[in-house]
C-alpha atoms as a PDB file:
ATOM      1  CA  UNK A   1      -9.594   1.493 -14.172  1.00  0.00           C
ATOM      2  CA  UNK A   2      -5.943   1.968 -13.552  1.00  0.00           C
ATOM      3  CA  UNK A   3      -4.845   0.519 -10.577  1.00  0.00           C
ATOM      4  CA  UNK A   4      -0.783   0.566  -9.077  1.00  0.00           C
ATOM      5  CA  UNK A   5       0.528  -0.724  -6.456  1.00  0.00           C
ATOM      6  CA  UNK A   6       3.863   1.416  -4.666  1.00  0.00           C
ATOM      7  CA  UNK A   7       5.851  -1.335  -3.319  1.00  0.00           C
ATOM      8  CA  UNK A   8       9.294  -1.733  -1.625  1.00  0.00           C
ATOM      9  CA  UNK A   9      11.685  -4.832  -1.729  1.00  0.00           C
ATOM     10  CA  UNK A  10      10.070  -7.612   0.805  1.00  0.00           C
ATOM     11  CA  UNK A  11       7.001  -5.873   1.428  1.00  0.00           C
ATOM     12  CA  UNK A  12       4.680  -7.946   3.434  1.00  0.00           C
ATOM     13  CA  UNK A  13       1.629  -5.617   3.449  1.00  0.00           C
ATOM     14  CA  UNK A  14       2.532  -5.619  -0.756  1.00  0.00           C
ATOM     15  CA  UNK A  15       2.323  -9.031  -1.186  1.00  0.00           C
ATOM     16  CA  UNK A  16      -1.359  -8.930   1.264  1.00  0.00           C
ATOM     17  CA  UNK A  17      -3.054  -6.435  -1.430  1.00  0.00           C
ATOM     18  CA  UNK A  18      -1.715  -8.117  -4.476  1.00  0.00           C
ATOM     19  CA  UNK A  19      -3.374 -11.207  -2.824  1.00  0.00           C
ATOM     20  CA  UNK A  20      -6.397  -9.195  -2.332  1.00  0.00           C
ATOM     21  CA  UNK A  21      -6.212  -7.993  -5.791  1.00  0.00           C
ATOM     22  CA  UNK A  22      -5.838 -11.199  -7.359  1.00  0.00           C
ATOM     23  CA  UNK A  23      -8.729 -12.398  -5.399  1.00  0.00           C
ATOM     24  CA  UNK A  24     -11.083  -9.756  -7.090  1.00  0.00           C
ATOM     25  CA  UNK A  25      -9.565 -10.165 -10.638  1.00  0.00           C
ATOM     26  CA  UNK A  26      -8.264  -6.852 -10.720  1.00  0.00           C
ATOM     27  CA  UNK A  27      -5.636  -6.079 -12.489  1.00  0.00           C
ATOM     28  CA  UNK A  28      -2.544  -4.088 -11.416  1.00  0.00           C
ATOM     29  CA  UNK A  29       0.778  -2.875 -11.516  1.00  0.00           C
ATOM     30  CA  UNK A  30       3.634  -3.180  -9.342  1.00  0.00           C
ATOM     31  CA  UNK A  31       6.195   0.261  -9.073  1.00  0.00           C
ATOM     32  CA  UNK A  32       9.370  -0.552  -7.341  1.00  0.00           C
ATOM     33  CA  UNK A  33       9.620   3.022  -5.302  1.00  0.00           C
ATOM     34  CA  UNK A  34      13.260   2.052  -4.909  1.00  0.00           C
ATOM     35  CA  UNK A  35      13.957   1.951  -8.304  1.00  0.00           C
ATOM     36  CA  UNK A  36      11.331   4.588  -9.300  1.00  0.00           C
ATOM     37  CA  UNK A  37      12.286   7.316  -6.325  1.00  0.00           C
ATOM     38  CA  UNK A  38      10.785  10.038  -8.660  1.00  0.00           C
ATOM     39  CA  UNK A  39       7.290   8.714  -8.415  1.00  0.00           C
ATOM     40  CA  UNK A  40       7.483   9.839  -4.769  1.00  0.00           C
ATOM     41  CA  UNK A  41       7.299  13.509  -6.018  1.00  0.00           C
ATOM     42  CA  UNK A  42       4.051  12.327  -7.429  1.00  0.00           C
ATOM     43  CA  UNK A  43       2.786  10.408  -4.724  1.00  0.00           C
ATOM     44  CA  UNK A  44       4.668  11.514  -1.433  1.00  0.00           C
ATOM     45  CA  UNK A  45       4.291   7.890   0.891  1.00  0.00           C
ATOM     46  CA  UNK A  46       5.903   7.137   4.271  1.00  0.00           C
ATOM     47  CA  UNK A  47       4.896   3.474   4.207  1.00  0.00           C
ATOM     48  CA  UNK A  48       4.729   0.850   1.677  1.00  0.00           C
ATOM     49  CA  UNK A  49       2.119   0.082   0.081  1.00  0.00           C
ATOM     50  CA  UNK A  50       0.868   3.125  -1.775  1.00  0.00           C
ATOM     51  CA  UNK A  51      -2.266   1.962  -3.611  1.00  0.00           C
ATOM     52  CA  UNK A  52      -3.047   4.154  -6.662  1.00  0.00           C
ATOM     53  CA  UNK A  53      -6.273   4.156  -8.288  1.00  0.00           C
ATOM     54  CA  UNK A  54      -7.223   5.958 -11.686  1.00  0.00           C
ATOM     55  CA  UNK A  55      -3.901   8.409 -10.967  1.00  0.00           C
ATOM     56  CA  UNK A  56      -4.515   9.587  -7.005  1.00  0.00           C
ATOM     57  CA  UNK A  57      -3.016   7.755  -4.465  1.00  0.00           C
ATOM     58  CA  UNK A  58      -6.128   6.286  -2.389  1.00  0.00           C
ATOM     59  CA  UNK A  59      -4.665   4.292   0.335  1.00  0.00           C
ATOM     60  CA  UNK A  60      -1.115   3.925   2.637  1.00  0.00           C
ATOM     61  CA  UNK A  61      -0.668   0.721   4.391  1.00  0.00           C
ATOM     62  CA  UNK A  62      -2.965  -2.218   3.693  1.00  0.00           C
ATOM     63  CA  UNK A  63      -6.421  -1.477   4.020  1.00  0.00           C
ATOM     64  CA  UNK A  64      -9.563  -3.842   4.590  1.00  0.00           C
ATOM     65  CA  UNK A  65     -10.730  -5.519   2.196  1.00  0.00           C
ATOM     66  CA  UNK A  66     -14.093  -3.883   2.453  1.00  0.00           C
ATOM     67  CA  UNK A  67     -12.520  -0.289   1.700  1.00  0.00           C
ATOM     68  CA  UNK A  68     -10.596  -1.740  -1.157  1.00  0.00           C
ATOM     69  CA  UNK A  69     -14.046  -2.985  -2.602  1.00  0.00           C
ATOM     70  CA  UNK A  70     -15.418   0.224  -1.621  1.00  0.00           C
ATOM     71  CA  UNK A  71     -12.624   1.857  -3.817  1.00  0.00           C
ATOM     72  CA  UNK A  72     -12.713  -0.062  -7.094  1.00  0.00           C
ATOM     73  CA  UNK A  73     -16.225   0.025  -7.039  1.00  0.00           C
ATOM     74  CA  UNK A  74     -16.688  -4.048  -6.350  1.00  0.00           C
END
């Protein structure tokens, strides 16, 4: 399982699923959108985060807990 997290400089919500993340021992990556604006054409977000799972962009803005457990199968 691929999982990538769109972020923005200073991103509260960001840093709240990386927490969550950590917390479940999954592992992720982190794509500056700022200094990747291309990977908007890919995955066309209004609000940081964009949470990518497995190559389709599965959530916008932080979701629960529960629905990111829900999501990664956990």
């Amino acid at each position: 399982m691929k999982v990538q997290i769109l972020t923005t400089p200073g991103c509260s919500g960001c840093a709240k699923v990386e927490k969550m993340l950590d917390g479940m021992k999954v592992k992720y990556e982190l794509i500056d959108i700022t200094k990747n604006p291309t990977i908007l054409q890919k995955y066309p977000i209004m609000a940081a985060p964009g949470i990518v799972i497995d190559g389709a962009l599965e959530f916008t803005g932080v979701p629960s807990e529960k629905e990111l457990k829900r999501k990664l199968g956990k």
